[in-house]
C-alpha atoms as a PDB file:
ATOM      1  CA  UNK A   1       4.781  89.395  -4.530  1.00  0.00           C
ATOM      2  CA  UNK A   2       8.151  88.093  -3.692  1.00  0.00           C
ATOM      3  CA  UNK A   3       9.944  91.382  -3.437  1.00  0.00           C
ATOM      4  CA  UNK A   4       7.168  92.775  -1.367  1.00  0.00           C
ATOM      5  CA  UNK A   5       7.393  90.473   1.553  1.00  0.00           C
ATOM      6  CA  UNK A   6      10.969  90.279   1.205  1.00  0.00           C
ATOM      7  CA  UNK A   7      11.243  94.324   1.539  1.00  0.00           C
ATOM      8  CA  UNK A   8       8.300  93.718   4.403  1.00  0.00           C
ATOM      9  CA  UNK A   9      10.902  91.633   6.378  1.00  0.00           C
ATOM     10  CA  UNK A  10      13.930  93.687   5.668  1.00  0.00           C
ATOM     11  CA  UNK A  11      12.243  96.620   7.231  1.00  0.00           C
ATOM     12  CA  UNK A  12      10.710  94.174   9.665  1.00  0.00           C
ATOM     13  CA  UNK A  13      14.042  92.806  10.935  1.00  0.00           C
ATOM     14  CA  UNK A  14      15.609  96.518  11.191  1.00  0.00           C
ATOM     15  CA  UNK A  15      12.892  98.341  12.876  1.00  0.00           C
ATOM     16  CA  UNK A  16      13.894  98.792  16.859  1.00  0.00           C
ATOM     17  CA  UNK A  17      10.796  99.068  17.885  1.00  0.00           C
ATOM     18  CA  UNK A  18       9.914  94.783  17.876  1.00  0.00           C
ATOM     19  CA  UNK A  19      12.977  94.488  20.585  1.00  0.00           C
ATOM     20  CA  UNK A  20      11.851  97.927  22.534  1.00  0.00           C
ATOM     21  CA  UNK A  21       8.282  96.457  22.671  1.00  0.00           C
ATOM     22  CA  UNK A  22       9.379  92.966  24.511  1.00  0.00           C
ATOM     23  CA  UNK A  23      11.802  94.988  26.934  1.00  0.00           C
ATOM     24  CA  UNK A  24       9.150  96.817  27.619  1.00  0.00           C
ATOM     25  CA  UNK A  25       6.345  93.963  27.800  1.00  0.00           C
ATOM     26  CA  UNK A  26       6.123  92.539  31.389  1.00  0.00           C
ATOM     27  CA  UNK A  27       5.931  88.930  29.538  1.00  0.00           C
ATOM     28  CA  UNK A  28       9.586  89.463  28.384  1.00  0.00           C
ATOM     29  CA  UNK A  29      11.521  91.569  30.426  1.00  0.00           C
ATOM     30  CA  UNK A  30      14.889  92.751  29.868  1.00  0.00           C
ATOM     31  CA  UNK A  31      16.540  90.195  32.431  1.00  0.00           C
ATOM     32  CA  UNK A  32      14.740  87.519  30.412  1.00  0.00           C
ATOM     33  CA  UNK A  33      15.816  88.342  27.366  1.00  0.00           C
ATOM     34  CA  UNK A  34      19.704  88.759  29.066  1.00  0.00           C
ATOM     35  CA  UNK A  35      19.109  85.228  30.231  1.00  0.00           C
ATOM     36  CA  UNK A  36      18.184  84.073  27.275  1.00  0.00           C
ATOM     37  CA  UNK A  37      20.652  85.668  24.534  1.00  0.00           C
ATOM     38  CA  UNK A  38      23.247  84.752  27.334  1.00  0.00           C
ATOM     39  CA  UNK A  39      24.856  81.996  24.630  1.00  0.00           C
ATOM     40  CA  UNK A  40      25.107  84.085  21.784  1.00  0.00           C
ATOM     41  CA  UNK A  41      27.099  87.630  22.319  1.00  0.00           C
ATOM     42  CA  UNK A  42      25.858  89.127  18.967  1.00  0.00           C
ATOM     43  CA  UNK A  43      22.185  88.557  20.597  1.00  0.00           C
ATOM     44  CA  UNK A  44      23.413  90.268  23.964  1.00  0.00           C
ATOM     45  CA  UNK A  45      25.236  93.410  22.160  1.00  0.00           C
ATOM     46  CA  UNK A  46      22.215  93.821  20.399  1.00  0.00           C
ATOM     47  CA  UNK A  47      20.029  94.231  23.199  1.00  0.00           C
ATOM     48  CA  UNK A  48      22.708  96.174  25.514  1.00  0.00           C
ATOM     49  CA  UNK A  49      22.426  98.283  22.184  1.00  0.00           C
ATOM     50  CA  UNK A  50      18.606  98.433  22.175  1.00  0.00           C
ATOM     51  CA  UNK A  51      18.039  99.044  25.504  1.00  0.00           C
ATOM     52  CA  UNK A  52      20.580 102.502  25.282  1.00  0.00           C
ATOM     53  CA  UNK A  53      18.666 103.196  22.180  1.00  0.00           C
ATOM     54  CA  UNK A  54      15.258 102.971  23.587  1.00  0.00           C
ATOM     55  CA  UNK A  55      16.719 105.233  26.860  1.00  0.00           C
ATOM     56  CA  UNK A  56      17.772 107.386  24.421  1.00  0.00           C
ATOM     57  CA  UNK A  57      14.584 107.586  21.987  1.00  0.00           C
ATOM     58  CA  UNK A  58      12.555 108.376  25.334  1.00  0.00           C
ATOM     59  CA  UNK A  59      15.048 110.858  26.948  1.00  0.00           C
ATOM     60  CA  UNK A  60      15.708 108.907  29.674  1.00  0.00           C
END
């Protein structure tokens, strides 16, 4: 059972498409989330990242 949630979570915390869904939710838009990761520059690389990435999935 142990292995199966931990694989769950792996995938989980390497899907893109749990960050693409809050930039895209009105609730937590992507100047939120800037404000928020603000303190931590791996955070706000990662979402610079995700937002190209989700421009890019959507051929924007």
């Amino acid at each position: 059972m142990l292995v199966v949630l931990s694989d769950y979570y792996y995938k989980y915390d390497n899907s893109p498409f749990y960050i693409w869904a809050a930039l895209l939710d009105h609730r937590f838009n992507y100047k939120k989330l800037k404000k928020d990761y603000a303190s931590d520059p791996d955070l706000l690389t990662y979402l610079e990242e995700q937002k190209q990435a989700l421009h890019t999935y959507f051929g924007g």
